[in-house]
Protein backbone atom coordinates (compact mmCIF):
# COMPACT_ATOMS: atom_id res chain seq x y z
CA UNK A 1 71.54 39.88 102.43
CA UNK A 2 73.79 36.63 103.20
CA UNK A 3 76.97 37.60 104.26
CA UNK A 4 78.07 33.98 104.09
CA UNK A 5 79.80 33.46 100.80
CA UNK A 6 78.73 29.94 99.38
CA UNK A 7 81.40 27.60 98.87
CA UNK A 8 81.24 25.03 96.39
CA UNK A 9 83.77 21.92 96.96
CA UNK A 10 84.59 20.24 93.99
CA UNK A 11 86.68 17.34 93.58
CA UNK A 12 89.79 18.36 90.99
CA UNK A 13 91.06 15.12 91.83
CA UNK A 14 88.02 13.10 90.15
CA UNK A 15 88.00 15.88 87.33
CA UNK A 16 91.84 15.79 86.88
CA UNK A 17 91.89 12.23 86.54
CA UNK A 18 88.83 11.70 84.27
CA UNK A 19 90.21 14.24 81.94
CA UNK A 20 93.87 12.07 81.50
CA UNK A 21 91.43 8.56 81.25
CA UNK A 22 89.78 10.42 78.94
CA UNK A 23 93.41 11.45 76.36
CA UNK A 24 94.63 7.74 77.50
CA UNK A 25 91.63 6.63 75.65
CA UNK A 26 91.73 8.19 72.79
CA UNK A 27 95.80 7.59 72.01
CA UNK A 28 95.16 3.79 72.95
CA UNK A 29 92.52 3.52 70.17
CA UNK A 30 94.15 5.83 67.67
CA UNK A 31 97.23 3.66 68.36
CA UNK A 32 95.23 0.16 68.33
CA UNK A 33 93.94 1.47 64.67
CA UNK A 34 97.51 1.46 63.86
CA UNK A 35 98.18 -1.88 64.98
CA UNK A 36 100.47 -0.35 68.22
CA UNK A 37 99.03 -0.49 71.94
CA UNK A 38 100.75 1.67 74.79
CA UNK A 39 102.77 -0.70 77.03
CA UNK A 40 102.10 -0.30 80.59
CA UNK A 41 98.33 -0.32 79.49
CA UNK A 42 96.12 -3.75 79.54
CA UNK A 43 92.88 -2.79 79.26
CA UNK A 44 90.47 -1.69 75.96
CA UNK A 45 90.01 1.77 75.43
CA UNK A 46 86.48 1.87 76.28
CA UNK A 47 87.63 0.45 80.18
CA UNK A 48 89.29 3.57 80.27
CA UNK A 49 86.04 5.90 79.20
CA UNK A 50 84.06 3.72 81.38
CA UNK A 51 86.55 4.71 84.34
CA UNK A 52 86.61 8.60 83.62
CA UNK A 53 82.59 8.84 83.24
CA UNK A 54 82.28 6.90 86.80
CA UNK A 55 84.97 9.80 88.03
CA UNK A 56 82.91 12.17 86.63
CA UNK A 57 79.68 10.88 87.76
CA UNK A 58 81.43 11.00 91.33
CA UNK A 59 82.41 14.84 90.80
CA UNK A 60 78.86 15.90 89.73
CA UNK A 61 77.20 14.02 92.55
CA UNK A 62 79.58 16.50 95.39
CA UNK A 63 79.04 19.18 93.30
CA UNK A 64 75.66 18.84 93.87
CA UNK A 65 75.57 17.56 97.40
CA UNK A 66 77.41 21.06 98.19
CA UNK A 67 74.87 22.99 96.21
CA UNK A 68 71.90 21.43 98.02
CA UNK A 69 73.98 22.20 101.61
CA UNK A 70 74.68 25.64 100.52
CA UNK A 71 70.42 26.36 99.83
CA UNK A 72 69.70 24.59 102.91
């Protein structure tokens, strides 16, 4: 038996992030369909889902960095 427990990093940062891009996204275009835009915001909504799938590209790619280190 391994006595070593695995430990599997992941980045909550990256995940965190994505997720708010993500709700940004979504209440910029439901706003934009109302003819409104959020203020401190100067990019299209799809910039934003861009963002938060290249964050959570980034967060599978340690994920599965650790997992490979952990078999090894």
């Amino acid at each position: 038996m391994n006595d070593r427990a695995e430990q599997v990093f992941t980045a909550p940062v990256f995940l965190a992030t994505a997720v708010l891009l993500f709700c940004v996204a979504i209440v910029e275009k439901a706003l934009n369909l109302l003819g409104a835009s959020i203020p401190f915001i100067d990019v299209f909504p799809r910039q934003l889902l861009d963002w938060a799938v290249v964050l959570l590209i980034l967060d599978i790619a340690l994920l599965l960095r650790q997992m490979l280190e952990n078999k090894l």
